[in-house]
C-alpha atoms as a PDB file:
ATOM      1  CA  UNK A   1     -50.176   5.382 -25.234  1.00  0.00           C
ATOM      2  CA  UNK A   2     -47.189   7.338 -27.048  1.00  0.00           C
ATOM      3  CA  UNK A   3     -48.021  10.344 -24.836  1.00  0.00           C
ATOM      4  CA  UNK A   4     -47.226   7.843 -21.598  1.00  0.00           C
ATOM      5  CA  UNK A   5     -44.397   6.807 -23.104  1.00  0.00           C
ATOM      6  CA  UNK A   6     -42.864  10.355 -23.701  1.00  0.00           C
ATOM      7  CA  UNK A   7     -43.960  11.181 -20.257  1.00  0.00           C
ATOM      8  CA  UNK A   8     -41.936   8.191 -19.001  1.00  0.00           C
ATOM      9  CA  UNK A   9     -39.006   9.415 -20.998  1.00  0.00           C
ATOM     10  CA  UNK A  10     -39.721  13.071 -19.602  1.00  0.00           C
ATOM     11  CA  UNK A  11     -39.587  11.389 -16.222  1.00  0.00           C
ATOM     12  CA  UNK A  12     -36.523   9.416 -16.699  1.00  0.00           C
ATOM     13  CA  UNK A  13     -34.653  12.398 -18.143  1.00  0.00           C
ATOM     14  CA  UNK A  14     -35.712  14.537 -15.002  1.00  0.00           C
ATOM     15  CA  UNK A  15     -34.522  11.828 -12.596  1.00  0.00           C
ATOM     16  CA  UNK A  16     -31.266  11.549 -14.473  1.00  0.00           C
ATOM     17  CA  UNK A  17     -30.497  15.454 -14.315  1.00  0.00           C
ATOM     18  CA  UNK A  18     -32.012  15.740 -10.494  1.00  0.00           C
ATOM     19  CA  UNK A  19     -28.970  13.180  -9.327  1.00  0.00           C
ATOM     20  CA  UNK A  20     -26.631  15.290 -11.590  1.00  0.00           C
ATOM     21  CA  UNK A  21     -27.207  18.478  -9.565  1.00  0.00           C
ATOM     22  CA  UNK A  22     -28.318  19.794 -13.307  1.00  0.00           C
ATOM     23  CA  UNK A  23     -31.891  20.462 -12.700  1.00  0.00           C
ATOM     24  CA  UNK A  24     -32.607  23.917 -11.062  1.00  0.00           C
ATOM     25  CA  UNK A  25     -28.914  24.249  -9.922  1.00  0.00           C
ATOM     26  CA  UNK A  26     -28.237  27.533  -9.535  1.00  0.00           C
ATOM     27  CA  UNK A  27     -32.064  29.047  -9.853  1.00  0.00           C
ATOM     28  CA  UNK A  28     -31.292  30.098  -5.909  1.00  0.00           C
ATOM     29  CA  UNK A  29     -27.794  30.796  -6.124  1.00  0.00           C
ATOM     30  CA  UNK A  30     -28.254  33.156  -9.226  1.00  0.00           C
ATOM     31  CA  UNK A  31     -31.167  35.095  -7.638  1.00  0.00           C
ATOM     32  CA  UNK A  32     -28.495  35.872  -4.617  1.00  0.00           C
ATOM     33  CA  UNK A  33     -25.787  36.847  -6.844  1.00  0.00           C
ATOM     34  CA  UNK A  34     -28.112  38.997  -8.420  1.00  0.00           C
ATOM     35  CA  UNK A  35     -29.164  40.460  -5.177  1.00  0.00           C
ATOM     36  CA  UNK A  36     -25.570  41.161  -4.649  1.00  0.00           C
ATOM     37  CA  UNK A  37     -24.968  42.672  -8.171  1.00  0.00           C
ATOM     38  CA  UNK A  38     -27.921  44.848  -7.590  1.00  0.00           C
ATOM     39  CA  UNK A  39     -26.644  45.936  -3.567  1.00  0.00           C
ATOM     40  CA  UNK A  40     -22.896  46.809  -5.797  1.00  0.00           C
ATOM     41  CA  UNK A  41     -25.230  48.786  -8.171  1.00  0.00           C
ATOM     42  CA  UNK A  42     -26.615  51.074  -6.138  1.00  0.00           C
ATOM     43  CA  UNK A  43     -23.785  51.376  -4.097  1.00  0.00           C
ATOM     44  CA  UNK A  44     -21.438  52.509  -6.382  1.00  0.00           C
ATOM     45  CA  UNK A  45     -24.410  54.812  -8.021  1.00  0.00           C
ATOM     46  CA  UNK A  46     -24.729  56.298  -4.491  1.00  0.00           C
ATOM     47  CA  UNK A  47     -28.425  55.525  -4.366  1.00  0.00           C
ATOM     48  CA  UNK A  48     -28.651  52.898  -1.413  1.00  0.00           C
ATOM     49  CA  UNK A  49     -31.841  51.191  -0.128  1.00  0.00           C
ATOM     50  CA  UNK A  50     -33.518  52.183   2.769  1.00  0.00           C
ATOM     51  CA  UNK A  51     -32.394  49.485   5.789  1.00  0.00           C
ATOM     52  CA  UNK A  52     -33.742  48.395   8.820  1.00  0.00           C
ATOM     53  CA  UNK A  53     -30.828  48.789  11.685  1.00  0.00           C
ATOM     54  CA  UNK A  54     -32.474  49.114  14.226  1.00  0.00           C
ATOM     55  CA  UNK A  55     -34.319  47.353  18.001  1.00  0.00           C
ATOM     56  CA  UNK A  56     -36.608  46.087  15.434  1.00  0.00           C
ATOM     57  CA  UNK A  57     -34.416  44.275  12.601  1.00  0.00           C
ATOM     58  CA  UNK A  58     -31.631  43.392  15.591  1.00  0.00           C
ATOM     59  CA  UNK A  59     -34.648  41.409  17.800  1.00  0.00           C
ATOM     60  CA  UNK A  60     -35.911  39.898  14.072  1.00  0.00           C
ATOM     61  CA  UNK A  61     -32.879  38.159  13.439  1.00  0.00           C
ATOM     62  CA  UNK A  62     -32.172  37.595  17.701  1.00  0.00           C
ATOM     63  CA  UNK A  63     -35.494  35.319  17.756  1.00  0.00           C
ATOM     64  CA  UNK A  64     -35.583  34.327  14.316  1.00  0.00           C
ATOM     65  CA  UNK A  65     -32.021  32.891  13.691  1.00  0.00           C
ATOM     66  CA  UNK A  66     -29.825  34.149  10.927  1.00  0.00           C
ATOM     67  CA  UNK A  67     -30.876  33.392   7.201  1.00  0.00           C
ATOM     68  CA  UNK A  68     -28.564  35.348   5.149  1.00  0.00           C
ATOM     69  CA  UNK A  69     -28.451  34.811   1.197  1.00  0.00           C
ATOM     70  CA  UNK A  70     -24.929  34.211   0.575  1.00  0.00           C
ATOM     71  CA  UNK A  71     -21.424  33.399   2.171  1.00  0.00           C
ATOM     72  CA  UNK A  72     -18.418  35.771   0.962  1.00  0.00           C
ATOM     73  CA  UNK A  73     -14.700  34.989   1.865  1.00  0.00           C
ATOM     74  CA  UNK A  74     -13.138  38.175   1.530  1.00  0.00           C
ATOM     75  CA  UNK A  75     -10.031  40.355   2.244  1.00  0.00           C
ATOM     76  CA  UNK A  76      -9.835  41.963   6.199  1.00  0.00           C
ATOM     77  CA  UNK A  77      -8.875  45.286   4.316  1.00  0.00           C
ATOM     78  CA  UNK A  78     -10.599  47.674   5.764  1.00  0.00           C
ATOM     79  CA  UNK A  79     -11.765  49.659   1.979  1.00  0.00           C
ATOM     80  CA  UNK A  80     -13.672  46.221   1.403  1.00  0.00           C
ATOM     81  CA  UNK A  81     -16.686  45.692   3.899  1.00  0.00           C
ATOM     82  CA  UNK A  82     -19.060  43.510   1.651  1.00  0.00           C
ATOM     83  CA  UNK A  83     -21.942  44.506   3.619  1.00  0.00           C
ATOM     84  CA  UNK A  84     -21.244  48.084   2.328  1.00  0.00           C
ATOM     85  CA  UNK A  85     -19.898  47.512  -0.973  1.00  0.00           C
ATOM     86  CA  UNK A  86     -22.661  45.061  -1.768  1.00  0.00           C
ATOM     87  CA  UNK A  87     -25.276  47.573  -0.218  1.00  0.00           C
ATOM     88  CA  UNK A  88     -26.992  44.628   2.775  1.00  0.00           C
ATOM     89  CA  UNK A  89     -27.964  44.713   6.074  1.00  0.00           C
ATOM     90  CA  UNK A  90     -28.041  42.980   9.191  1.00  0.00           C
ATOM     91  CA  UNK A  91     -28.472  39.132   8.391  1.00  0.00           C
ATOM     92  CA  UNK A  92     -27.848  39.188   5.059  1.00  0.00           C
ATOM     93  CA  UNK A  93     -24.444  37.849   3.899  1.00  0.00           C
ATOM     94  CA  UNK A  94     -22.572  35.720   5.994  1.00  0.00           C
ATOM     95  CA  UNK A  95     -18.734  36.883   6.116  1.00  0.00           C
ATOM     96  CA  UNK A  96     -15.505  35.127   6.322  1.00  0.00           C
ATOM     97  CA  UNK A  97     -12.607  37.621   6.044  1.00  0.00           C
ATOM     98  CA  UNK A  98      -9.155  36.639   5.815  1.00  0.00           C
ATOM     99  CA  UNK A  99      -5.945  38.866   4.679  1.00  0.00           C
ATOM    100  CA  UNK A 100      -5.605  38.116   1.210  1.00  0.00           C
ATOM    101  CA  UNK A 101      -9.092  36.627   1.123  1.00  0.00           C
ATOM    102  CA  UNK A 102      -6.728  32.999   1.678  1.00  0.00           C
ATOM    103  CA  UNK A 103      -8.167  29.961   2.839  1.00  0.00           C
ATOM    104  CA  UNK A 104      -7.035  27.653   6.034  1.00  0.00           C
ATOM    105  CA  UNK A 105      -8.305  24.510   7.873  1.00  0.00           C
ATOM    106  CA  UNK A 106     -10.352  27.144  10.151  1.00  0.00           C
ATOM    107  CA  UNK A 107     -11.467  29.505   7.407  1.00  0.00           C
ATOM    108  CA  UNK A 108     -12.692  26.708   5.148  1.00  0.00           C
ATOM    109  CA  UNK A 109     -14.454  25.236   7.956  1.00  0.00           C
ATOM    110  CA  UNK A 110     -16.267  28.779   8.560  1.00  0.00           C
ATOM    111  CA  UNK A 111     -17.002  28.456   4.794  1.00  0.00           C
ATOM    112  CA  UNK A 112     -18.596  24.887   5.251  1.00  0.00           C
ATOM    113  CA  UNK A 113     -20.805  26.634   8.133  1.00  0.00           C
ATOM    114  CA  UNK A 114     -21.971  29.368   6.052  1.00  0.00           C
ATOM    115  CA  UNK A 115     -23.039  26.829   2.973  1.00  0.00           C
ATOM    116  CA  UNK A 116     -24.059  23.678   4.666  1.00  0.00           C
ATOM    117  CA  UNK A 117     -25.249  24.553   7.787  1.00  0.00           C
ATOM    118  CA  UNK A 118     -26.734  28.515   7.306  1.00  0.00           C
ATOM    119  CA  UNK A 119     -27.786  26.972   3.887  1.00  0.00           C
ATOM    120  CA  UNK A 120     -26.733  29.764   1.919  1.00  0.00           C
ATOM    121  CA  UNK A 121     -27.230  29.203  -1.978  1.00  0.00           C
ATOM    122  CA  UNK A 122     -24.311  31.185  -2.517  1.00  0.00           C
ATOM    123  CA  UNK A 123     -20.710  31.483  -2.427  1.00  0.00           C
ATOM    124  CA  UNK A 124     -18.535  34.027  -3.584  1.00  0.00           C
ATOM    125  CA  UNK A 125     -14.704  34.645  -3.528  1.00  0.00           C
ATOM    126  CA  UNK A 126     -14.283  37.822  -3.475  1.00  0.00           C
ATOM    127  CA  UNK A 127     -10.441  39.710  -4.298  1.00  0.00           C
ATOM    128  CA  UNK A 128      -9.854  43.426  -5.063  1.00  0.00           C
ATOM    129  CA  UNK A 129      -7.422  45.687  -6.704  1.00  0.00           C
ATOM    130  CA  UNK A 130      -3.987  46.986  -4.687  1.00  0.00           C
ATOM    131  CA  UNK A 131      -4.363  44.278  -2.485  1.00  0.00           C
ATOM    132  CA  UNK A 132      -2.354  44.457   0.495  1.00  0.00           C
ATOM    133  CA  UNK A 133      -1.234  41.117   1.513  1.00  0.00           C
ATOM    134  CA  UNK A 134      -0.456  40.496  -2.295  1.00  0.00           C
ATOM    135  CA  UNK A 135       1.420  43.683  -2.927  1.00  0.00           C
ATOM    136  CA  UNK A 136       3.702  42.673   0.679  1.00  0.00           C
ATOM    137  CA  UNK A 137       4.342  39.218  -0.927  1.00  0.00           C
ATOM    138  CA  UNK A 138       5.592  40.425  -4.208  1.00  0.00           C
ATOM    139  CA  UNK A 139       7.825  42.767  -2.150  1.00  0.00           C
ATOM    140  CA  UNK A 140       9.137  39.829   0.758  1.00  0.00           C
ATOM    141  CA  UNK A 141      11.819  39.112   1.122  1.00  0.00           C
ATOM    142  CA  UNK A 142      13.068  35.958   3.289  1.00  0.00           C
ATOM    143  CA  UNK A 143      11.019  34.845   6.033  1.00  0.00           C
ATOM    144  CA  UNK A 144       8.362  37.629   6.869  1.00  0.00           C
ATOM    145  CA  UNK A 145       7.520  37.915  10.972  1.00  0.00           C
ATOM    146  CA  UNK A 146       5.247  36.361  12.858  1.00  0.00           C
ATOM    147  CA  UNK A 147       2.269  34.763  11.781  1.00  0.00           C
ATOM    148  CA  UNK A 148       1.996  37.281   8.770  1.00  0.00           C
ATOM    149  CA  UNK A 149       4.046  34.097   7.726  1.00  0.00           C
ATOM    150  CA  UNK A 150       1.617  31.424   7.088  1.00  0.00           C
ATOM    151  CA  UNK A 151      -0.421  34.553   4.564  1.00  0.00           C
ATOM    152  CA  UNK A 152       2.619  35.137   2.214  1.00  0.00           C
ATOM    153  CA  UNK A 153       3.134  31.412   1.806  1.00  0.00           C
ATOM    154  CA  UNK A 154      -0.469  30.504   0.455  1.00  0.00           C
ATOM    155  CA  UNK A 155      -0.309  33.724  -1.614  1.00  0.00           C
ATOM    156  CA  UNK A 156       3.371  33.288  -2.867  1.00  0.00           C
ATOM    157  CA  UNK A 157       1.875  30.851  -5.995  1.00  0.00           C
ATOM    158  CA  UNK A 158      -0.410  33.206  -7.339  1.00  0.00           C
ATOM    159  CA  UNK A 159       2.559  36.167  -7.086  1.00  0.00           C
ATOM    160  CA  UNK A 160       5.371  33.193  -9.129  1.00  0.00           C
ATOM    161  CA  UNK A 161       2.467  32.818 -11.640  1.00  0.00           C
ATOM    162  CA  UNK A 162       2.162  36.098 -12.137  1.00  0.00           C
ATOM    163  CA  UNK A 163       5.974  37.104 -12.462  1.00  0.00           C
ATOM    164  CA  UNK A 164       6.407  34.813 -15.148  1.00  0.00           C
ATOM    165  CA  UNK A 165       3.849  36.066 -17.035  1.00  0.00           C
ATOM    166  CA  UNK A 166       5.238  39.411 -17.139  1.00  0.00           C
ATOM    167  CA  UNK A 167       4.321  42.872 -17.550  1.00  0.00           C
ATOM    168  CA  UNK A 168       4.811  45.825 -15.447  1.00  0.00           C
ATOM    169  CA  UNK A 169       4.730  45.965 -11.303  1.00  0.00           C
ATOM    170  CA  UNK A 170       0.827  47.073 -11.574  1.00  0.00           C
ATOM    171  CA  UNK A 171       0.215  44.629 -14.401  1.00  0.00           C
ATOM    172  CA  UNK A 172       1.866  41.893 -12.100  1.00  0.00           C
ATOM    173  CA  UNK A 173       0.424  42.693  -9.063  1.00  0.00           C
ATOM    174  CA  UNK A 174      -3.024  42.824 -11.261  1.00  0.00           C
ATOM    175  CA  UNK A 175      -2.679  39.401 -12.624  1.00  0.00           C
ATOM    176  CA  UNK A 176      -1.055  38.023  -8.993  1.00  0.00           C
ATOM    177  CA  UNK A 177      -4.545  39.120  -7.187  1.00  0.00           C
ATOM    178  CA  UNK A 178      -6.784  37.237 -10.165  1.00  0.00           C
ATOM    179  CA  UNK A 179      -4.425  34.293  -9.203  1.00  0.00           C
ATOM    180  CA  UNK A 180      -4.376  34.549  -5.994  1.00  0.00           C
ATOM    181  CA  UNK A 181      -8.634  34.030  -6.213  1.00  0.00           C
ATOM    182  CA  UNK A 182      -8.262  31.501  -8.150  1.00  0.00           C
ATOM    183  CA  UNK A 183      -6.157  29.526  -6.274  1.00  0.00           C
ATOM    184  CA  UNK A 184      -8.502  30.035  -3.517  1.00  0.00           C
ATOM    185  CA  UNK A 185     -11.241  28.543  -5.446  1.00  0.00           C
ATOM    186  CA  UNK A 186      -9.277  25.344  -6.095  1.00  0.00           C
ATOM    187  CA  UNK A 187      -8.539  25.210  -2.362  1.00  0.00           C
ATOM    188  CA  UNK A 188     -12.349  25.823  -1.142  1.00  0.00           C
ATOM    189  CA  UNK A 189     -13.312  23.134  -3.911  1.00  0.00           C
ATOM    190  CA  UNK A 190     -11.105  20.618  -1.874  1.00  0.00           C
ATOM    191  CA  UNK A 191     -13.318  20.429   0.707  1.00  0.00           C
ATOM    192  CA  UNK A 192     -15.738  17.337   0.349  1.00  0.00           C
ATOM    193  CA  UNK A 193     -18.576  19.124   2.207  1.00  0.00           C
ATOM    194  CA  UNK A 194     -18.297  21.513  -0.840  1.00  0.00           C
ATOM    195  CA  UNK A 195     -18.161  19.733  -3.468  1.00  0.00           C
ATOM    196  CA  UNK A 196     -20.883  18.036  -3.077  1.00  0.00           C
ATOM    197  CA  UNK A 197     -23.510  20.918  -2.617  1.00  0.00           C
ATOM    198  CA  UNK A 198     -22.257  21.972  -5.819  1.00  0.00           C
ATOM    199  CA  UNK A 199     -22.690  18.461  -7.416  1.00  0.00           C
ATOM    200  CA  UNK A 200     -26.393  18.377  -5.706  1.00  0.00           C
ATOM    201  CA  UNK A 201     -26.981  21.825  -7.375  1.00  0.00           C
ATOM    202  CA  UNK A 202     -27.506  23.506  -3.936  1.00  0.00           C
ATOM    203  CA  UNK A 203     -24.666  26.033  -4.168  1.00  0.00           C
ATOM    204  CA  UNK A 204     -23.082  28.134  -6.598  1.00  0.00           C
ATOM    205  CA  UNK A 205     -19.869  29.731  -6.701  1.00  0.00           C
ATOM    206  CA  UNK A 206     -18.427  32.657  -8.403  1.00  0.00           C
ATOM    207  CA  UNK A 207     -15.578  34.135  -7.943  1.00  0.00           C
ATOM    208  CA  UNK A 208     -14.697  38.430  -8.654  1.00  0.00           C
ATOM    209  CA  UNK A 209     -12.692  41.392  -7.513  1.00  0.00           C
ATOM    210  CA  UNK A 210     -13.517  44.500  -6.202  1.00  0.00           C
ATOM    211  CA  UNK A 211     -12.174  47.609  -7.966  1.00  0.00           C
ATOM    212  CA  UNK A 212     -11.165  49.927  -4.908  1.00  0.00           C
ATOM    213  CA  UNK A 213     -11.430  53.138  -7.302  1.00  0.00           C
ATOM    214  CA  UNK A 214     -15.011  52.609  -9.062  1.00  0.00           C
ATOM    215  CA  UNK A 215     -16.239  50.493  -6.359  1.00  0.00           C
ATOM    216  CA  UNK A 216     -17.723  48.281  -9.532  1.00  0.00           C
ATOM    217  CA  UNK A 217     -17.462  44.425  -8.694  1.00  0.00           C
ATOM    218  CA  UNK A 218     -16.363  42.632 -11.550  1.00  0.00           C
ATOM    219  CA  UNK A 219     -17.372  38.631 -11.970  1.00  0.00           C
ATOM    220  CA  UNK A 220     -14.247  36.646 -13.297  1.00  0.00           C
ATOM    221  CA  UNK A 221     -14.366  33.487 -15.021  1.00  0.00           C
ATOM    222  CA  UNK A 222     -14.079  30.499 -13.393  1.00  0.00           C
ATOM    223  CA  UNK A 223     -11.128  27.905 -14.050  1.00  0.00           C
ATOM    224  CA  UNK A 224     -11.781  24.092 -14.177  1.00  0.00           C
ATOM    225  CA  UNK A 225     -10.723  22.253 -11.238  1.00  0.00           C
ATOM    226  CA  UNK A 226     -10.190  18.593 -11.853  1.00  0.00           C
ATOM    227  CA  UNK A 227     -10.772  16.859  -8.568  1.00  0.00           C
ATOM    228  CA  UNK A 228     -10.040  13.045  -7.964  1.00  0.00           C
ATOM    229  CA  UNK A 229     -12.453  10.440  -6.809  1.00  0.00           C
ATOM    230  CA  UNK A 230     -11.475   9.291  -3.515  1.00  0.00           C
ATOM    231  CA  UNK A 231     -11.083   5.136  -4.096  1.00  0.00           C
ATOM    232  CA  UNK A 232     -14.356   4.490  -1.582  1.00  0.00           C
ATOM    233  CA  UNK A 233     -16.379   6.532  -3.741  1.00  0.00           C
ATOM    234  CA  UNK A 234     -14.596   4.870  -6.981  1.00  0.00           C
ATOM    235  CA  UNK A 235     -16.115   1.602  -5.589  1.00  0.00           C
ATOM    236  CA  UNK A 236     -19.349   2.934  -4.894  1.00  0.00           C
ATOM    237  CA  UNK A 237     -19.682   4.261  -8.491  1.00  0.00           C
ATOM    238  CA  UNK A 238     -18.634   0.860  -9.934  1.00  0.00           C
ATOM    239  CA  UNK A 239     -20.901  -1.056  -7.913  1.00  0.00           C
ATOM    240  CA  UNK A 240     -23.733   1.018  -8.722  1.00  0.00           C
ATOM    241  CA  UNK A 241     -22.963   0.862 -12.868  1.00  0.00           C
ATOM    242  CA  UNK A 242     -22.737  -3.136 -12.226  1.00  0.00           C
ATOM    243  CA  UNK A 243     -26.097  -2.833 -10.943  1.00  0.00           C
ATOM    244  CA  UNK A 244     -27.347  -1.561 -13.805  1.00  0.00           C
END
């Protein structure tokens, strides 16, 4: 009798964490970034794994659909291709790169493809030292040309944040690049399709920066985004604890 009764409890306490996205969140997600730690491990050691690139692999993922592991949004520059960096082949990571690794309406929704529809456990933001489109915001001045416009202003935040924290040029344009991911993560965490994988515990996020001169990948920590309930789901909630 007491052992049904803890296994009731048990039960009750495994429902409870299952709608929390607590139970097993992550398990798949840390396995990937793992696989990707690994990939950056080898690469940068110079010892990479033996690939399949050819008729073989390309007809594999032709008939088989794609089933990569994990989404990266990540700079265009061209000393940052993840597949490289992060030592994968064809089909493995599914790749959103953006100058400045910044988020739009048409990026995130490439995001949203890679998480909810690919299914990737994964999703990491991924910056990296002497950044480009960070270094040519610190140095703008006025309106910059063309489109290149529309870049500078989502990454002009991180570079404010940065300047008033203070330091040298490097040291700014260091801690401008950290912000700059971070903002990105808030953005990406905007989007309702997002948010609640994460709350289900069927996606993780990380966020690091790739060190151009090692090649290491470092992990950073993530901030904590307060997000607001939106007043349908306010009601929802309430109705449910009257319920109860």
């Amino acid at each position: 009798m007491k052992l049904s009764r803890f296994s009731g409890i048990i039960l009750s306490l495994f429902v409870i964490l299952a709608f929390s996205g607590l139970v097993f969140a992550g398990s798949a997600g840390d396995e990937a970034l793992q696989k990707l730690l690994d990939g950056n491990k080898r690469y940068v050691e110079g010892k990479f794994a033996s690939k399949d690139l050819g008729d073989s692999r390309r007809t594999e993922i032709l008939k088989g659909g794609q089933h990569p592991f994990a989404t990266i949004i990540s700079c265009s520059d061209s000393r940052v291709p993840p597949e490289h960096i992060f030592d994968q082949g064809l089909g493995d990571i599914f790749i959103v790169r953006v100058a400045g690794n910044v988020v739009d309406p048409i990026a995130l929704g490439s995001i949203e493809y890679g998480v909810e529809h690919v299914h990737t456990p994964l999703l990491m933001i991924l910056g990296h030292s002497d950044c480009g489109a960070v270094k040519a915001t610190m140095e703008t001045k006025g309106e910059p040309e063309g489109n290149i416009g529309a870049i500078v202003k989502k990454i002009q935040p991180a570079v404010k944040k940065a300047k008033k924290k203070g330091g040298s040029k490097d040291e700014i344009l260091e801690t401008a690049i950290k912000e700059n991911v971070m903002n990105v993560y808030a953005d990406v965490m905007k989007s309702p399709v997002v948010k609640e994988l994460v709350h289900e515990g069927k996606l993780k996020i990380v966020v690091a920066e790739y060190n151009l001169s090692n090649g290491k990948v470092e992990m950073l920590e993530l901030p904590k985004v307060k997000h607001e309930m939106k007043k349908s789901e306010h009601k929802t909630e309430k109705k449910t604890e009257k319920a109860h």
